[in-house]
N, C-alpha and C. Protein backbone atom coordinates (compact mmCIF):
# COMPACT_ATOMS: atom_id res chain seq x y z
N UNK A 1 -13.97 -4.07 -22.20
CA UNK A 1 -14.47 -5.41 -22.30
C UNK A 1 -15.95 -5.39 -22.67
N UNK A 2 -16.71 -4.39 -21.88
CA UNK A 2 -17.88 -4.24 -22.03
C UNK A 2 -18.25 -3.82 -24.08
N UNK A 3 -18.05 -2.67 -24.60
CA UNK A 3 -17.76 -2.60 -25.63
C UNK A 3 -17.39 -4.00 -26.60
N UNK A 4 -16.01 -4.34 -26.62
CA UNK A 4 -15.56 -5.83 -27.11
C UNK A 4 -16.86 -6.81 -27.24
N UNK A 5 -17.51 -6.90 -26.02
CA UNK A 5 -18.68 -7.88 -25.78
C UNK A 5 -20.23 -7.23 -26.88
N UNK A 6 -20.64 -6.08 -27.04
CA UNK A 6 -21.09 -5.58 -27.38
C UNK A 6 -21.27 -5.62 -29.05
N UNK A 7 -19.48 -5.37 -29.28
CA UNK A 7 -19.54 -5.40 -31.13
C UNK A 7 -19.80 -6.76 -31.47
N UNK A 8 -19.71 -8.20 -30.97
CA UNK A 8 -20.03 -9.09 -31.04
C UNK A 8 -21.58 -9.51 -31.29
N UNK A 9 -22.30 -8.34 -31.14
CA UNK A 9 -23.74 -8.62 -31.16
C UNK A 9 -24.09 -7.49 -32.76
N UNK A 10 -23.38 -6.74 -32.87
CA UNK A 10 -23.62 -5.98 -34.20
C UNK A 10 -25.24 -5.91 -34.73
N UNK A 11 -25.20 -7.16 -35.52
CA UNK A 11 -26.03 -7.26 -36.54
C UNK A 11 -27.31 -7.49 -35.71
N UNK A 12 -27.17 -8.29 -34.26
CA UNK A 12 -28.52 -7.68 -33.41
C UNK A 12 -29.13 -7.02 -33.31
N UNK A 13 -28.23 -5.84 -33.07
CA UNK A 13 -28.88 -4.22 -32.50
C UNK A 13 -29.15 -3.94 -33.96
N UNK A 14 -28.29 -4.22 -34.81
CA UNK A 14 -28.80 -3.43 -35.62
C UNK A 14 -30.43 -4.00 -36.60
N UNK A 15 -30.41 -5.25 -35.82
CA UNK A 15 -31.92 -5.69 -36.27
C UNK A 15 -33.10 -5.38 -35.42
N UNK A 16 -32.73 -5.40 -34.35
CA UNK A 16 -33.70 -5.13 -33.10
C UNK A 16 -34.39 -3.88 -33.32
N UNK A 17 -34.47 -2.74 -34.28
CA UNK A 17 -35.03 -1.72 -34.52
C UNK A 17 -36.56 -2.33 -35.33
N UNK A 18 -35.21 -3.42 -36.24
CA UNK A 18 -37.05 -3.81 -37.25
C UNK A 18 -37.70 -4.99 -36.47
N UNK A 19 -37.49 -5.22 -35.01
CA UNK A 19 -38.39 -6.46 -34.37
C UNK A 19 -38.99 -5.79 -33.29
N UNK A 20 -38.65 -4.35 -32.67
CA UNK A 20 -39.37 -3.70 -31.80
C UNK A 20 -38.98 -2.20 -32.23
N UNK A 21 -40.49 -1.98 -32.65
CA UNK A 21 -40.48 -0.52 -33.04
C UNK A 21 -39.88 0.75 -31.94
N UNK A 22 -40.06 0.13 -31.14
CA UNK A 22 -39.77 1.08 -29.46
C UNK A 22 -38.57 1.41 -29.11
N UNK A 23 -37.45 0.39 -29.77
CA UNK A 23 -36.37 0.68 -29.93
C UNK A 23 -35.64 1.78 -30.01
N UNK A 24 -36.30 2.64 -31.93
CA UNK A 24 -35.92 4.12 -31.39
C UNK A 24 -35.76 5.31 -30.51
N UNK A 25 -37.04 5.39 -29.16
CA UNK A 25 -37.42 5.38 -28.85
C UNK A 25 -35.88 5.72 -27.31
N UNK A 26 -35.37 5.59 -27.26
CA UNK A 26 -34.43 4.94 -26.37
C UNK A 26 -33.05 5.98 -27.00
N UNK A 27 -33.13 6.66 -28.18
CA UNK A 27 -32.27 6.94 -28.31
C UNK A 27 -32.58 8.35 -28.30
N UNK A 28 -31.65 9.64 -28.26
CA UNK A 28 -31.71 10.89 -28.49
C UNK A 28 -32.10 11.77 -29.93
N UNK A 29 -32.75 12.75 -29.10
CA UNK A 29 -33.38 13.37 -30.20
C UNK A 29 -32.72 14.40 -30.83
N UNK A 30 -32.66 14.81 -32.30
CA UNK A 30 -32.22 15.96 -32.41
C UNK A 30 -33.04 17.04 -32.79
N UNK A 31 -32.69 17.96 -31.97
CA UNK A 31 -34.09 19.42 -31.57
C UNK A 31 -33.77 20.08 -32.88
N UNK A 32 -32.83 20.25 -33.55
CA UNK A 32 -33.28 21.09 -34.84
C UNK A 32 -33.59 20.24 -35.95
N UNK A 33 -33.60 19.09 -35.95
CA UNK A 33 -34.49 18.29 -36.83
C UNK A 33 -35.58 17.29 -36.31
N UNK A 34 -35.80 17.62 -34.98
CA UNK A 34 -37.14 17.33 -34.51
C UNK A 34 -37.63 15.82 -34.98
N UNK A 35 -36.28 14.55 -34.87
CA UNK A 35 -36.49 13.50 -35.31
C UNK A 35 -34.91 12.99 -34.19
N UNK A 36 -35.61 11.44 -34.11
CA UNK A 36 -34.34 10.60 -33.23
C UNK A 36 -32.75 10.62 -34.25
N UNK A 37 -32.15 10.63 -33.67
CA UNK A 37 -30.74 9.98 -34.32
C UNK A 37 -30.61 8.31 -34.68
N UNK A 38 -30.44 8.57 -35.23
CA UNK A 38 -30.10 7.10 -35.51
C UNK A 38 -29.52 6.14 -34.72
N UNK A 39 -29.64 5.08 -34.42
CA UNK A 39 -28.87 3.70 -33.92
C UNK A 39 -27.63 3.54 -34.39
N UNK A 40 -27.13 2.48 -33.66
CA UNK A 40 -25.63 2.00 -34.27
C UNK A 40 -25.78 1.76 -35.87
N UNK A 41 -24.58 2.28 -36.55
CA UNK A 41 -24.55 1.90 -38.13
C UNK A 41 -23.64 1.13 -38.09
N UNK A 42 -23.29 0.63 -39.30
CA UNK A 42 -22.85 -0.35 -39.60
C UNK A 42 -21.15 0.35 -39.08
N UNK A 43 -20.77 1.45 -39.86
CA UNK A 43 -19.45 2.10 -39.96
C UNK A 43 -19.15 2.41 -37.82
N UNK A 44 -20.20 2.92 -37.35
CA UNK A 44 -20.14 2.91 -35.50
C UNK A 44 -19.50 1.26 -35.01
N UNK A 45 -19.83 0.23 -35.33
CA UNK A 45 -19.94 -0.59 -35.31
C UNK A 45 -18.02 -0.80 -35.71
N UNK A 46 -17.38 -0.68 -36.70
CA UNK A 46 -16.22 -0.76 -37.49
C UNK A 46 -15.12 0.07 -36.52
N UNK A 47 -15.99 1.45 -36.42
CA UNK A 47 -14.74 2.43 -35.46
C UNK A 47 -14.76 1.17 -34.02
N UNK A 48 -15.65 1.10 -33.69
CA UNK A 48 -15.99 0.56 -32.21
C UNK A 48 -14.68 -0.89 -32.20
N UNK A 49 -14.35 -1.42 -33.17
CA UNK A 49 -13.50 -2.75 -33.11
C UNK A 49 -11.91 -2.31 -32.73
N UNK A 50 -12.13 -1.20 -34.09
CA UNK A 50 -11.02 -0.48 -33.86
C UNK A 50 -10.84 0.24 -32.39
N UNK A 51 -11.50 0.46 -31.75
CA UNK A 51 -11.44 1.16 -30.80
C UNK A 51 -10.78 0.48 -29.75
N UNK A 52 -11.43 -0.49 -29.81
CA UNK A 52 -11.04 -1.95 -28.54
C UNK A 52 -10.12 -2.55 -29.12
N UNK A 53 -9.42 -2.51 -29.89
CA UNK A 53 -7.80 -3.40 -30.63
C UNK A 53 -7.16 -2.37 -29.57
N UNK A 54 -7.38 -0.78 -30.09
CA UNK A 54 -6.66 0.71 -29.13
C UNK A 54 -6.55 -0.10 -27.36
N UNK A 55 -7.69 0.30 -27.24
CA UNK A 55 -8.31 0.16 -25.79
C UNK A 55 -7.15 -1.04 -24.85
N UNK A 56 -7.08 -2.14 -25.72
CA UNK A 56 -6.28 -3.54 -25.39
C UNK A 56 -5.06 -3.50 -24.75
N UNK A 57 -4.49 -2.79 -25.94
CA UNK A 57 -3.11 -2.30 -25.24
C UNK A 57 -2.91 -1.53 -23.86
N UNK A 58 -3.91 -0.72 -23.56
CA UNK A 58 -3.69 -0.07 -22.11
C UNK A 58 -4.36 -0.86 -20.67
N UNK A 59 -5.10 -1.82 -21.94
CA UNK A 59 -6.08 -3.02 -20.70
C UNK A 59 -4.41 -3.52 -20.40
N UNK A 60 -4.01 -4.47 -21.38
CA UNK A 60 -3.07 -5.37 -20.63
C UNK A 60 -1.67 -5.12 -19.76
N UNK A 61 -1.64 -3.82 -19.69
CA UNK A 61 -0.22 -3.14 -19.46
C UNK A 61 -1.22 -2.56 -17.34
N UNK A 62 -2.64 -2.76 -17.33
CA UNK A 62 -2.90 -2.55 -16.60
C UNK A 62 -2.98 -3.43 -15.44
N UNK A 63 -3.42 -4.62 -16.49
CA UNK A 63 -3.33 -5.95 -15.86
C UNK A 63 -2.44 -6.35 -14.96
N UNK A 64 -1.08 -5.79 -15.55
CA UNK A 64 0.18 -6.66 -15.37
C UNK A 64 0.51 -5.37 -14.05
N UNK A 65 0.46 -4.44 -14.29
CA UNK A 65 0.65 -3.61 -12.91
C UNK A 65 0.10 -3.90 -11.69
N UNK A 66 -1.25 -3.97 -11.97
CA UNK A 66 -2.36 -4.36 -10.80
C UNK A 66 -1.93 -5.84 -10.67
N UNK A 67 -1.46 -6.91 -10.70
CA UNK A 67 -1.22 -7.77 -10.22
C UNK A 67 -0.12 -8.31 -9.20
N UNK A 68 0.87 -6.78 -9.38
CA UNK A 68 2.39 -6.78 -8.47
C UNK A 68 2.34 -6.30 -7.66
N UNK A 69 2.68 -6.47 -6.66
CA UNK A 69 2.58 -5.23 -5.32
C UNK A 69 3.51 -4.87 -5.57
N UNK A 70 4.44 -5.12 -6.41
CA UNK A 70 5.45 -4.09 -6.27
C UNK A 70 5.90 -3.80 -7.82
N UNK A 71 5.85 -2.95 -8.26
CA UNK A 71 6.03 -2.76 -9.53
C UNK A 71 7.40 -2.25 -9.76
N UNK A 72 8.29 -3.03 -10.86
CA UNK A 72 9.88 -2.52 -10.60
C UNK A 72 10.09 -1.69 -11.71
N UNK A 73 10.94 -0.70 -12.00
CA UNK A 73 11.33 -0.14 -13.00
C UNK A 73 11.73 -0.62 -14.45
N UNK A 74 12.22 -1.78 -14.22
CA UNK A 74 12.36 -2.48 -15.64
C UNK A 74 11.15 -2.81 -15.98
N UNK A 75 10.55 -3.42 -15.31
CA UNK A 75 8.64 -3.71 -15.61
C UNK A 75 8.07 -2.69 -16.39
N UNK A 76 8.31 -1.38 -16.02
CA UNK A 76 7.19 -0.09 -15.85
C UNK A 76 7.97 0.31 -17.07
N UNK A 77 9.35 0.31 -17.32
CA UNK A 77 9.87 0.67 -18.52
C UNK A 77 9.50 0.04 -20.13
N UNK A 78 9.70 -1.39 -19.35
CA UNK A 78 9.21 -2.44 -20.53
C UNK A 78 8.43 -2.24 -21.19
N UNK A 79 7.03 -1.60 -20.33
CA UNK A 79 5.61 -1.51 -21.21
C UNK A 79 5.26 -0.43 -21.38
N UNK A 80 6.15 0.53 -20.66
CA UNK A 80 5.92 1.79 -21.41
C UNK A 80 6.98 2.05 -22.74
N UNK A 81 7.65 1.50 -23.31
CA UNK A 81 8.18 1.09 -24.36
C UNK A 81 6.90 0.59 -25.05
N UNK A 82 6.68 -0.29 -24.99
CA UNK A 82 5.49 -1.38 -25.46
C UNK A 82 4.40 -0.78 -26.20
N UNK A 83 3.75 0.37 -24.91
CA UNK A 83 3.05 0.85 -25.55
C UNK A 83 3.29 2.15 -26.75
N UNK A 84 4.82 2.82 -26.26
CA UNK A 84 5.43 3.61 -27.70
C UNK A 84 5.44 2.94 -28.78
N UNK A 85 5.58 1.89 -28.96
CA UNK A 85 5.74 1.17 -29.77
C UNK A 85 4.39 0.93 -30.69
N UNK A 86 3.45 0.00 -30.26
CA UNK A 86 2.25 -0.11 -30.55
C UNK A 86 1.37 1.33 -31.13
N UNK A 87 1.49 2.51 -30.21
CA UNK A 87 0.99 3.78 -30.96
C UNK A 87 1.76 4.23 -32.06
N UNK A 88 3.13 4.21 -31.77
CA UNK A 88 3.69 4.53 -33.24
C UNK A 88 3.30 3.42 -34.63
N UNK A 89 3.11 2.75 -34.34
CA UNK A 89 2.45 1.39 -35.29
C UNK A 89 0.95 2.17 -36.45
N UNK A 90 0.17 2.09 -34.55
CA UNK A 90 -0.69 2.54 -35.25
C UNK A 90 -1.22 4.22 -35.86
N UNK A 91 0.11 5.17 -35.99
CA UNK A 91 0.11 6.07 -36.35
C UNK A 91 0.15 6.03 -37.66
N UNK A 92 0.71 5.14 -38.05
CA UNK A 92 0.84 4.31 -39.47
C UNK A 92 -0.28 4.15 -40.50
N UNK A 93 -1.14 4.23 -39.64
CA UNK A 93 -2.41 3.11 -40.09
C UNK A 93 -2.67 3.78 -41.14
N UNK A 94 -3.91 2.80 -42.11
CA UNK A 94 -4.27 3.12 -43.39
C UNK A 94 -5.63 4.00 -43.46
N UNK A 95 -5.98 3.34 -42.11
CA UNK A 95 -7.37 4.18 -41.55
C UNK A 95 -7.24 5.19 -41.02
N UNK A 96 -7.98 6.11 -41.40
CA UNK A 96 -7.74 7.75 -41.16
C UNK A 96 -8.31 7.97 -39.50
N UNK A 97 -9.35 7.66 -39.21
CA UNK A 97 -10.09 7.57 -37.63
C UNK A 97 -8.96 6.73 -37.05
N UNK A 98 -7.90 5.76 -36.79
CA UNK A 98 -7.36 4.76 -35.98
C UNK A 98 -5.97 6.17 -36.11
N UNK A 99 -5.45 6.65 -37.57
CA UNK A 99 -4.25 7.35 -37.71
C UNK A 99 -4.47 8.52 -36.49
N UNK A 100 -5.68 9.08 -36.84
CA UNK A 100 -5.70 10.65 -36.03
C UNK A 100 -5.90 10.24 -34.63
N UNK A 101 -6.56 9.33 -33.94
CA UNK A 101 -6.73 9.29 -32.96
C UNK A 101 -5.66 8.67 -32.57
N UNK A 102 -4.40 7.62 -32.78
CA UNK A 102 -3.26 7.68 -32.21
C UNK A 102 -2.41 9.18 -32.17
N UNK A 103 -2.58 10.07 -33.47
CA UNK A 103 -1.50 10.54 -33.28
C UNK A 103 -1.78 11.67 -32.21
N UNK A 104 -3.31 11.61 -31.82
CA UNK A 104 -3.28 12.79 -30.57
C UNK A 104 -2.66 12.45 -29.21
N UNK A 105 -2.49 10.65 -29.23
CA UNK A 105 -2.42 10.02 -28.34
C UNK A 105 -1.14 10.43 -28.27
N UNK A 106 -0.11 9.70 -29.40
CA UNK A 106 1.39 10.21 -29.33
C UNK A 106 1.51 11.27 -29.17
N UNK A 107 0.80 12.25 -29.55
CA UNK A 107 1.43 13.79 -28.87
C UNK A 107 1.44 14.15 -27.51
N UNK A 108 0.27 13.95 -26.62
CA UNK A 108 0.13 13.42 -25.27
C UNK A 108 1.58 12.43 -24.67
N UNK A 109 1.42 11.63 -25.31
CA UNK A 109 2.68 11.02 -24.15
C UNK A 109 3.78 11.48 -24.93
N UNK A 110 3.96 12.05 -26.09
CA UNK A 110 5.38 13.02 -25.75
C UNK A 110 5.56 14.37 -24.96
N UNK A 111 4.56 14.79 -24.91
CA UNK A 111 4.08 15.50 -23.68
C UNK A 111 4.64 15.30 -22.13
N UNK A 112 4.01 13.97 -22.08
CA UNK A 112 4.11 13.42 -20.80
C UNK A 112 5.43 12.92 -20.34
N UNK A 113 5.81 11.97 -21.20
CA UNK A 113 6.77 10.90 -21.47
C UNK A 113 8.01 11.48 -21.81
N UNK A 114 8.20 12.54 -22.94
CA UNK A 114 9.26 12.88 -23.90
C UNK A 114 9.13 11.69 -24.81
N UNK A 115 10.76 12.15 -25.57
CA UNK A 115 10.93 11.29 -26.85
C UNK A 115 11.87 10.25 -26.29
């Protein structure tokens, strides 16, 4: 959520460098080029949306657990379907960062899960 709330400000941060020089300042240095790293870019900014579309799916499947005291098997099945579903989707993807990072995901819960 925190993130989500965050990419919403984008073009802020990414101005706030040219309205307070001090800005950089805040971020990490790199010792073999003896100069800061850079701030959010535009493309950090792009993975980051993508990230939280990801992120969503395991928010709301959390939601719905934490709200039952008793969580039943058809429930727990349902959305763990749900979420097979949704990662195989986005294994799909056209975007190479959203493709690879599901498909480590799907390998993990076939891991976990099976097929």
């Amino acid at each position: 959520m925190m993130l989500d709330a965050a990419a919403k400000f984008d073009v802020v941060f990414m101005r706030l460098e040219e309205i307070n020089p001090r800005y950089l300042s805040y971020f990490e240095v790199d010792l073999k080029e003896k100069k800061n790293l850079d701030p959010h870019v535009l493309e950090d900014w792009k993975k980051a949306r993508l990230f939280v579309k990801f992120l969503k799916l395991f928010y709301m499947v959390i939601l719905k657990f934490s709200s039952s005291l008793y969580v039943t098997s058809n429930s727990f099945f349902h959305e763990l379907i749900s979420i097979h579903t949704s990662i195989s989707q986005l294994c799909r993807s056209e975007d190479a960062y959203v493709s690879k990072m599901t498909k480590n995901m799907m390998t993990k819960y076939k891991k976990y899960w099976g097929n």
